[in-house]
N, C-alpha and C. Protein backbone atom coordinates (compact mmCIF):
# COMPACT_ATOMS: atom_id res chain seq x y z
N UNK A 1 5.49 5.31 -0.37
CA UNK A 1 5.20 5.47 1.04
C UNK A 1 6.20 6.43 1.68
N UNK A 2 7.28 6.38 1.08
CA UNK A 2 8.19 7.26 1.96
C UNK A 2 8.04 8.89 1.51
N UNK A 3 7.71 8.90 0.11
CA UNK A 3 7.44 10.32 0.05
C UNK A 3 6.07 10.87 0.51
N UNK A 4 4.95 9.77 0.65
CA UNK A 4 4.19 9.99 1.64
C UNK A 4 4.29 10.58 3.01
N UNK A 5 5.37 10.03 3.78
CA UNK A 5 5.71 9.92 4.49
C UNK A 5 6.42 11.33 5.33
N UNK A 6 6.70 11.70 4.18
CA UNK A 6 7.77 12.98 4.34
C UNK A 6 7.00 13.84 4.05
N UNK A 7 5.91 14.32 3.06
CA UNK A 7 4.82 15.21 2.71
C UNK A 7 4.06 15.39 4.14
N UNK A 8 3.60 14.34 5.03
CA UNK A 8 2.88 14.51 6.23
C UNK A 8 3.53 14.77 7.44
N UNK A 9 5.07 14.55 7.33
CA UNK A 9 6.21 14.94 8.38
C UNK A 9 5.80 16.72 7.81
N UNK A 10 6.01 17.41 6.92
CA UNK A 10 5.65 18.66 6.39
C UNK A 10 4.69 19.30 7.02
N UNK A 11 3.87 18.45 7.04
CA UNK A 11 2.39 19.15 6.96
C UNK A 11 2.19 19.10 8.64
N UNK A 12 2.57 18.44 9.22
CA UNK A 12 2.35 18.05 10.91
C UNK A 12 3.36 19.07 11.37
N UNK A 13 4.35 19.79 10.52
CA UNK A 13 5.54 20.70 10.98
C UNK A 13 4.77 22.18 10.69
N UNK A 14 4.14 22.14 9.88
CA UNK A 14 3.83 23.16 9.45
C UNK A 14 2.43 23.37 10.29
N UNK A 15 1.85 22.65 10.56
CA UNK A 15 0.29 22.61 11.71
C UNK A 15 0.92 23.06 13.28
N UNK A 16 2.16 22.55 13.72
CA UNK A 16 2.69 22.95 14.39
C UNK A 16 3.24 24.48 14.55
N UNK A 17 4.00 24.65 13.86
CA UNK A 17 4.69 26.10 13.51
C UNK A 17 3.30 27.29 13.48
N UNK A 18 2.22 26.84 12.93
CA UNK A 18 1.00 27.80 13.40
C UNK A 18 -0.01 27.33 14.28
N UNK A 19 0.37 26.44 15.39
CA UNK A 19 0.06 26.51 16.47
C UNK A 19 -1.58 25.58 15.96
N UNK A 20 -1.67 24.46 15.14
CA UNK A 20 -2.79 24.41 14.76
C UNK A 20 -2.95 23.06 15.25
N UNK A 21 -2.24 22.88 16.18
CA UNK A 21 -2.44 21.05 17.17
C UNK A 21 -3.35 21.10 17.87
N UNK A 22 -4.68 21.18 17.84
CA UNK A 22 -5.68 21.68 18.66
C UNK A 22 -6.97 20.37 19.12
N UNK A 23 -8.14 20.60 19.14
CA UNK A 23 -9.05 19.52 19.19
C UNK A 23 -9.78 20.11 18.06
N UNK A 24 -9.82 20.67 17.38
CA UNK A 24 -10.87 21.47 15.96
C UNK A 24 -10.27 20.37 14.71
N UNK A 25 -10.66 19.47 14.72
CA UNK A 25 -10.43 18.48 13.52
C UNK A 25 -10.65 18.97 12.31
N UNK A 26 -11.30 20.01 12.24
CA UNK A 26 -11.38 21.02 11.00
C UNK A 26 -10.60 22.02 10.67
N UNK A 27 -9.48 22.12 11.58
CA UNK A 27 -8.65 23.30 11.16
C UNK A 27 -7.81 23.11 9.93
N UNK A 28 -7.87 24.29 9.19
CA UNK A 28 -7.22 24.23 7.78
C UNK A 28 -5.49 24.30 8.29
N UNK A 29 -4.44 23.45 7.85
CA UNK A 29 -3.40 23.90 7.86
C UNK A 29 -2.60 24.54 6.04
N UNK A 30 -2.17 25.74 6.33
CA UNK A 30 -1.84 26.48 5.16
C UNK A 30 -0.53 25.42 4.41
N UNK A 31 -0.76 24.81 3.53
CA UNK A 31 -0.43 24.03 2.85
C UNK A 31 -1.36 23.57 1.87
N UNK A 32 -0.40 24.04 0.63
CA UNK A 32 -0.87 23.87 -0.64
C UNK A 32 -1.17 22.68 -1.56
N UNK A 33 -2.28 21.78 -1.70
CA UNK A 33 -2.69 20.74 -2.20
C UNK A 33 -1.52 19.99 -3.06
N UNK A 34 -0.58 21.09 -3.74
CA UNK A 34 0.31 20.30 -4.76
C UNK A 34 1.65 18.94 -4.08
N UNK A 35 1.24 19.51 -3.15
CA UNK A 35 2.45 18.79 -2.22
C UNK A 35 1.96 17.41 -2.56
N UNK A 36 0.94 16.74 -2.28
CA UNK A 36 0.16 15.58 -2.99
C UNK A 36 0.08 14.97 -3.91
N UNK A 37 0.97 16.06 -5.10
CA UNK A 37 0.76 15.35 -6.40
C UNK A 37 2.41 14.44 -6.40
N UNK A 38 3.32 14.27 -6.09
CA UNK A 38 3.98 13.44 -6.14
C UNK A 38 3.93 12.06 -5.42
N UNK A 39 3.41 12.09 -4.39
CA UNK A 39 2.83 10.37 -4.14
C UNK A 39 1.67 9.77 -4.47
N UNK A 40 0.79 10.52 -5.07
CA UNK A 40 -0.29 9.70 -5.82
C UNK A 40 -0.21 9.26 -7.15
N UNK A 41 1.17 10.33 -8.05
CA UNK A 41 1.77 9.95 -9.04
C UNK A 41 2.49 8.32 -8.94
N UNK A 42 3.47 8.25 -7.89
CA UNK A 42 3.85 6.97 -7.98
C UNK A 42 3.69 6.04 -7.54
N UNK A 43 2.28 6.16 -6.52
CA UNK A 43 1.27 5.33 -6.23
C UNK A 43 0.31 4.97 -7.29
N UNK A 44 -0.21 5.58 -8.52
CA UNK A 44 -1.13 5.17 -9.21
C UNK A 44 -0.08 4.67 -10.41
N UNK A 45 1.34 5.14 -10.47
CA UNK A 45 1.90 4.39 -11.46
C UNK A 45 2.60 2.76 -11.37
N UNK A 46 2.65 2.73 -9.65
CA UNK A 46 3.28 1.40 -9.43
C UNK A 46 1.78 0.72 -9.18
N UNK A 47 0.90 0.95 -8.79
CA UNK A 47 -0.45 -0.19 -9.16
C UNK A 47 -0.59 -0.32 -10.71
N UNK A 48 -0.26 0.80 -11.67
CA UNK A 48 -0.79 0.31 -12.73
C UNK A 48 0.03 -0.82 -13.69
N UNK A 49 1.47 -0.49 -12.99
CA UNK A 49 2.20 -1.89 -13.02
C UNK A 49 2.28 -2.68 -12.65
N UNK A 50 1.92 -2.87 -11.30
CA UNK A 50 1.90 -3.88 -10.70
C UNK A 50 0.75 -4.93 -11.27
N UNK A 51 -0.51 -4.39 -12.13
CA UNK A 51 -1.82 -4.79 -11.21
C UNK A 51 -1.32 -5.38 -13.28
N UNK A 52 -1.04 -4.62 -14.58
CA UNK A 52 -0.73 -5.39 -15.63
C UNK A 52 0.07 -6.30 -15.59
N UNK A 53 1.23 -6.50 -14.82
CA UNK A 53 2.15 -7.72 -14.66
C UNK A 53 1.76 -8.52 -13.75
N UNK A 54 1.03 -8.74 -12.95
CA UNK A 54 0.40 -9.47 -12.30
C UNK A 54 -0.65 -10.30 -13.05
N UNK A 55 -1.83 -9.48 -13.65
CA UNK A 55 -2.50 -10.47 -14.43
C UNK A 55 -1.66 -11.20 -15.70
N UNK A 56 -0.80 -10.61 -16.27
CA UNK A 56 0.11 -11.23 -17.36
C UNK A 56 0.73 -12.38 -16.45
N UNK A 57 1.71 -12.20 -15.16
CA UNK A 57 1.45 -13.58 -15.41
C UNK A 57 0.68 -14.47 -14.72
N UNK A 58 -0.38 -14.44 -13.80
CA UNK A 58 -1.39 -15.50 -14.15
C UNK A 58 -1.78 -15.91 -15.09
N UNK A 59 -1.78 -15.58 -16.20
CA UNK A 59 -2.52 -15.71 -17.36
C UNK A 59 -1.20 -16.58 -17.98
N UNK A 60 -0.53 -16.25 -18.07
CA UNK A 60 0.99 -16.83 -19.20
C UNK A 60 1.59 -18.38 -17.87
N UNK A 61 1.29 -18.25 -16.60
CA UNK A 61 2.01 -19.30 -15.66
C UNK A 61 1.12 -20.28 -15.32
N UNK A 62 -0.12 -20.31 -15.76
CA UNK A 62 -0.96 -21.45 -15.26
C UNK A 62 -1.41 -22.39 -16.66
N UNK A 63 -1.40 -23.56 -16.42
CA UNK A 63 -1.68 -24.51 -17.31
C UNK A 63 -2.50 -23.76 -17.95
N UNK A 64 -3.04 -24.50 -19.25
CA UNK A 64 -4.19 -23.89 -20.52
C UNK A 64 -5.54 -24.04 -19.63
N UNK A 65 -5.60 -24.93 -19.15
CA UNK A 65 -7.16 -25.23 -18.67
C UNK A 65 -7.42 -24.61 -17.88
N UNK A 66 -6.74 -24.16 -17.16
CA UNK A 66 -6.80 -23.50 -15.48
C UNK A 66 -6.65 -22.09 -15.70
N UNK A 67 -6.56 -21.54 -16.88
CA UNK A 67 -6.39 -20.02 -16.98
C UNK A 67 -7.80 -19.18 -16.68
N UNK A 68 -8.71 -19.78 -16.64
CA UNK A 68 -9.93 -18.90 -15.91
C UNK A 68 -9.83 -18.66 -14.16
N UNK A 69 -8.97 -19.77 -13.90
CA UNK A 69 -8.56 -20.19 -12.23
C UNK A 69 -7.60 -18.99 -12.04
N UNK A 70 -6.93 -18.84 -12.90
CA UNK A 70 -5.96 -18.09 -12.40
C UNK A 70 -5.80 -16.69 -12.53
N UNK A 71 -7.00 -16.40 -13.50
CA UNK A 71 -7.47 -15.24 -13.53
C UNK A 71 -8.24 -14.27 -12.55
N UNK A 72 -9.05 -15.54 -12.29
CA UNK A 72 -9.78 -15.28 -10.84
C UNK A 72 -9.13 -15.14 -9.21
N UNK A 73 -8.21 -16.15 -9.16
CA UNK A 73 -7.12 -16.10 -8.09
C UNK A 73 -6.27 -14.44 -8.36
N UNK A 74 -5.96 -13.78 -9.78
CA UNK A 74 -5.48 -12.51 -9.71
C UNK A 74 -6.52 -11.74 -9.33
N UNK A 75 -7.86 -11.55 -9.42
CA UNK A 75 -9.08 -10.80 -8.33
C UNK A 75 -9.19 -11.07 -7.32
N UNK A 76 -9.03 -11.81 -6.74
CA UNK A 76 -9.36 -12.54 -5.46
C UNK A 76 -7.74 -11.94 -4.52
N UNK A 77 -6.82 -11.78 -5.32
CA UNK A 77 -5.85 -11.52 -4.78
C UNK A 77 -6.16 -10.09 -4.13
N UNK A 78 -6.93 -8.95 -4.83
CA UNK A 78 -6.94 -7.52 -4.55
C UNK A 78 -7.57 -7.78 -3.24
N UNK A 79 -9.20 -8.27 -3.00
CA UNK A 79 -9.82 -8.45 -1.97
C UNK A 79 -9.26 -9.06 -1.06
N UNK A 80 -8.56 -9.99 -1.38
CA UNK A 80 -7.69 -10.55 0.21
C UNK A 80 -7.28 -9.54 0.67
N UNK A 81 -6.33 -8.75 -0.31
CA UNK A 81 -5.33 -7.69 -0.10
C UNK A 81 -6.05 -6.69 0.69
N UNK A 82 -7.24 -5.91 0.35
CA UNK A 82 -8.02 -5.13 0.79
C UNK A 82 -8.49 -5.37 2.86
N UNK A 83 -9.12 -6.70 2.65
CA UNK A 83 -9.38 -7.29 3.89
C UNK A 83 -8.19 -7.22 4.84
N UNK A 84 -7.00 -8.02 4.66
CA UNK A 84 -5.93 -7.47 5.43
C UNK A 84 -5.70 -6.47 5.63
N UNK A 85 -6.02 -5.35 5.10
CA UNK A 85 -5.16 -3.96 5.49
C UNK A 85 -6.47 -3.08 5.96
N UNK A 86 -7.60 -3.66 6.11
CA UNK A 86 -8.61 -3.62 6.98
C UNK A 86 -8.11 -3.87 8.27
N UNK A 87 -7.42 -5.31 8.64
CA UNK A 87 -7.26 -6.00 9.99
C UNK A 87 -5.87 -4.84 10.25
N UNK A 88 -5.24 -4.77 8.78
CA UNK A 88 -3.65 -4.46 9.62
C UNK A 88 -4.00 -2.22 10.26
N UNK A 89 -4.82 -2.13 9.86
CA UNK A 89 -5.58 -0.37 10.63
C UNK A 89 -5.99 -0.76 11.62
N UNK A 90 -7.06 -1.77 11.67
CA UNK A 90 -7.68 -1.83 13.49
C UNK A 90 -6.33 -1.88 14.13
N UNK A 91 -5.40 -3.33 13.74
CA UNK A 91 -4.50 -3.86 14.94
C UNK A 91 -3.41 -2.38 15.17
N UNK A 92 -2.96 -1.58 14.55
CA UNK A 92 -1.97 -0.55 14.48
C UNK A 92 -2.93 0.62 15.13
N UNK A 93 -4.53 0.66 15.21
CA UNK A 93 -5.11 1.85 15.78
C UNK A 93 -5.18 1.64 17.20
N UNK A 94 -5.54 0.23 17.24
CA UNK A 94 -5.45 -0.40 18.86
C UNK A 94 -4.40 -0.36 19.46
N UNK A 95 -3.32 -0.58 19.05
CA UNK A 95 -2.15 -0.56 19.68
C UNK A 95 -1.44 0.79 19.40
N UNK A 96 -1.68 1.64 19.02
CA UNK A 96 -0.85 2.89 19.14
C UNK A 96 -1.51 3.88 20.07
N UNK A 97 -3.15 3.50 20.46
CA UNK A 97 -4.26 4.18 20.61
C UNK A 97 -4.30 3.71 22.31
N UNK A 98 -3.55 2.77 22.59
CA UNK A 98 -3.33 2.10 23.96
C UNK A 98 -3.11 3.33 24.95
N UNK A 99 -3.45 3.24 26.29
CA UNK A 99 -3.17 4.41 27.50
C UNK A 99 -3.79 5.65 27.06
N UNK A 100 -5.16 5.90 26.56
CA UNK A 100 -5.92 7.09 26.10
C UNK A 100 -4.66 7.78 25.20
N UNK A 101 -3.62 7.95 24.52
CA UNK A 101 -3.07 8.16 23.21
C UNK A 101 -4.16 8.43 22.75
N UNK A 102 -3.93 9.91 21.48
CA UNK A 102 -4.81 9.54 20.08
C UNK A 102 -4.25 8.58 18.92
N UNK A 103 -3.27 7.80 18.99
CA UNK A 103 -2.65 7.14 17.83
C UNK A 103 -1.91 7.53 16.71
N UNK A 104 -1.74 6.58 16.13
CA UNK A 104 -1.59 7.31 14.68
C UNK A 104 -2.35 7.36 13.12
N UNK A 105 -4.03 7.20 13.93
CA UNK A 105 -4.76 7.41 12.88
C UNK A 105 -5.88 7.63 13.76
N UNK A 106 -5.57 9.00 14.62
CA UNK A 106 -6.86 9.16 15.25
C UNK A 106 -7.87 10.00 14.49
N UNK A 107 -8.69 10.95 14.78
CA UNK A 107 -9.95 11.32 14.13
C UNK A 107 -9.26 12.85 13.44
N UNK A 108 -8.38 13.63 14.56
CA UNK A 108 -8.08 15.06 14.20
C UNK A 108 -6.78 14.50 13.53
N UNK A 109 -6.36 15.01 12.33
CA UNK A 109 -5.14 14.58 11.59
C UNK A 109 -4.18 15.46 12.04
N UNK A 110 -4.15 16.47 12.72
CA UNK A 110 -3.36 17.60 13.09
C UNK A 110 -2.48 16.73 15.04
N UNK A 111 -3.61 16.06 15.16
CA UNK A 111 -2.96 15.15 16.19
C UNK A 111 -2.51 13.68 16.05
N UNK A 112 -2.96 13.57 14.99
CA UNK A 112 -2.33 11.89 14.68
C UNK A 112 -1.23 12.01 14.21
N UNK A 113 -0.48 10.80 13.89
CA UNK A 113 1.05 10.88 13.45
C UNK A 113 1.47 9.93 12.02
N UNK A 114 -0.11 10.03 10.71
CA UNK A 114 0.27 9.48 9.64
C UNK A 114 1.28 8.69 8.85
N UNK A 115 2.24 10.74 9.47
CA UNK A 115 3.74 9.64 9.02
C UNK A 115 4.19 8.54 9.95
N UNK A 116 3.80 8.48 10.93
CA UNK A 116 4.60 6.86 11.59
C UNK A 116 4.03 5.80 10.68
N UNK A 117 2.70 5.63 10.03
CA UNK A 117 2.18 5.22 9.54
C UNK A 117 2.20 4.59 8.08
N UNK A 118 2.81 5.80 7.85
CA UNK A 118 3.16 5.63 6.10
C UNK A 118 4.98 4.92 6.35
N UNK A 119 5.59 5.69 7.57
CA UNK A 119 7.15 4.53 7.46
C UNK A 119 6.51 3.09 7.35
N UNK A 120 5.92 2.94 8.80
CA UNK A 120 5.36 1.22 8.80
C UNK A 120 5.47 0.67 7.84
N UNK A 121 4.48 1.15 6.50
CA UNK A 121 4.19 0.90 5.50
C UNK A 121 5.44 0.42 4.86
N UNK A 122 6.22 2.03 4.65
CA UNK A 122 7.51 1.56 3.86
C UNK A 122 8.30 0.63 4.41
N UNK A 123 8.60 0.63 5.83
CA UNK A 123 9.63 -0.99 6.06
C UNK A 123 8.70 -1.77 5.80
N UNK A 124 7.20 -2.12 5.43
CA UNK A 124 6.74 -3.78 5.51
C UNK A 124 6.84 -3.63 4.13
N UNK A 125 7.00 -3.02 2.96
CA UNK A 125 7.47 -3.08 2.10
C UNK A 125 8.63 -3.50 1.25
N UNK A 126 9.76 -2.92 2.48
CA UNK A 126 10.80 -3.60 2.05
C UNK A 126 11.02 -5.08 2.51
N UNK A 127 9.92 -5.31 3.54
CA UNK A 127 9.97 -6.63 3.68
C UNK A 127 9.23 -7.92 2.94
N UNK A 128 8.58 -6.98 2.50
CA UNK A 128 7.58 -7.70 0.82
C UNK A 128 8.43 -7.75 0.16
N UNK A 129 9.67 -6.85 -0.59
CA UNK A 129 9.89 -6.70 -1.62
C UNK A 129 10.89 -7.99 -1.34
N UNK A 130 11.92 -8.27 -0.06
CA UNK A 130 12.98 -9.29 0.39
C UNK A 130 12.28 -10.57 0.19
N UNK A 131 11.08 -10.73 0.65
CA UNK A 131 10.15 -12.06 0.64
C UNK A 131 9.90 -11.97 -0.91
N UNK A 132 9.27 -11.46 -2.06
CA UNK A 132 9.31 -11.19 -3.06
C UNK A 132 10.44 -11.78 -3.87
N UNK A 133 12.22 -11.59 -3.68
CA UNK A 133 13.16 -11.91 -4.32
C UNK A 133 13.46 -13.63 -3.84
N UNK A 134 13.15 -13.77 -2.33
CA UNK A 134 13.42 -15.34 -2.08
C UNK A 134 12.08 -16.08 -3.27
N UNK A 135 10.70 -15.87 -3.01
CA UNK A 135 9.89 -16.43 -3.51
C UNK A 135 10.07 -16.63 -5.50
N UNK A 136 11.32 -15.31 -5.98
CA UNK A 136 11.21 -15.27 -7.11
C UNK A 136 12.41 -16.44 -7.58
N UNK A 137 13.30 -16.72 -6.49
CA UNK A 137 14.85 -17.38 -7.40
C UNK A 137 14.10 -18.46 -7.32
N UNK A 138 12.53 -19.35 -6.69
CA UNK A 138 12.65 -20.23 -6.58
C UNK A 138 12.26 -20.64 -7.91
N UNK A 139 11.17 -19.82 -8.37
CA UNK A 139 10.20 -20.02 -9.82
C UNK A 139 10.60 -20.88 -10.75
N UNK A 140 10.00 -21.66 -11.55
CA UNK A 140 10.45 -22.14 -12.58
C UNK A 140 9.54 -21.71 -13.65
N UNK A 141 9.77 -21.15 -14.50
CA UNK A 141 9.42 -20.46 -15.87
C UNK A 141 8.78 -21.05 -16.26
N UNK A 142 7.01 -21.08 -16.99
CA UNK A 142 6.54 -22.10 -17.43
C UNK A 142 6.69 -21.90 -18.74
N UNK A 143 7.23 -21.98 -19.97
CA UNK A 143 7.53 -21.70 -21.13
C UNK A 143 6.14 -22.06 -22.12
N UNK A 144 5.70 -23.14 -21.85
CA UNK A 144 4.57 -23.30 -22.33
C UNK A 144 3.34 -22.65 -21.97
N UNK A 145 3.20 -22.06 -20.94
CA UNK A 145 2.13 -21.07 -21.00
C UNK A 145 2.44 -19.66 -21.71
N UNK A 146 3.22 -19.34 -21.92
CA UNK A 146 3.37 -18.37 -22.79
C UNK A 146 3.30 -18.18 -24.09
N UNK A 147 2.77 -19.72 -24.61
CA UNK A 147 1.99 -19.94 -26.16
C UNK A 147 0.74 -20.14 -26.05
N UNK A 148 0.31 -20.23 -27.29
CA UNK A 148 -1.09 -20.62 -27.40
C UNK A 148 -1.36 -21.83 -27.60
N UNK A 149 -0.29 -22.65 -27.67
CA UNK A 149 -0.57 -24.15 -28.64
C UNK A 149 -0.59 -25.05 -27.26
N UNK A 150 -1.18 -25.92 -27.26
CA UNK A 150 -1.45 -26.96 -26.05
C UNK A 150 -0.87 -27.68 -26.35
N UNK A 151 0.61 -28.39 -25.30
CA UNK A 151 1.03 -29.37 -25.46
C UNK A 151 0.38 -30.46 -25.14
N UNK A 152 1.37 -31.66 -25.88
CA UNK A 152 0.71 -33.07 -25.54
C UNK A 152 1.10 -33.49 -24.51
């Protein structure tokens, strides 16, 4: 998010500098697509970790019987996930969009302000990641789900 963040601080500097803050929601700003390839790189590499260690451990932390439960609770997790960040765009378009503002995800991208958008992101992140370390010291390791053999 933060190099997100900084790619669209760029690009809003550079729409500026040629005078391209306009109402034409179609205006091209001269900036070269590659700028893009470093946050979708470590956006598609931290889901693809995230999303294998996640099902590993549902699968390895829930009793033997319940491992279809908990497989399903790791899908069910994306769609929650999805739905919230549905609610969390309206509530951040409404409220930035307050006093006729265009926001920071209005229609012309040359007038919206993304990057406020993508920081957001990164501090509620670091506030996932803080909630993340309390929720982790509490864990207790299930050792037996990480075999195959069913205890008695």
């Amino acid at each position: 998010m933060i190099v997100a963040a900084l790619v669209e601080n760029r690009r809003l500097r550079i729409a500026q500098e040629f005078g391209l803050i306009n109402d034409d929601p179609n205006t091209i700003v001269p900036m070269v697509i590659w700028w893009l390839i470093p946050q979708y790189v470590l956006s598609g590499l931290a889901l693809v970790l995230t999303k294998v260690g996640l099902q590993e451990f549902f699968y390895n932390q829930v009793p033997h019987d319940l491992r279809s439960a908990g497989l399903s609770l790791y899908s069910a997790i994306f769609g929650i996930g999805d739905i919230l960040s549905v609610f969390l765009i309206f509530a951040i378009q409404k409220v930035t969009s307050a006093g006729g503002q265009h926001g920071w995800l209005a229609n012309n991208m040359n007038q919206a302000h993304l990057d406020y958008f993508y920081w957001f992101l990164a501090g509620l992140s670091v506030i996932e990641l803080a909630a993340f370390f309390c929720f982790a010291k509490s864990h207790v390791h299930n050792k037996l789900g990480c075999s195959n053999e069913i205890a008695d």
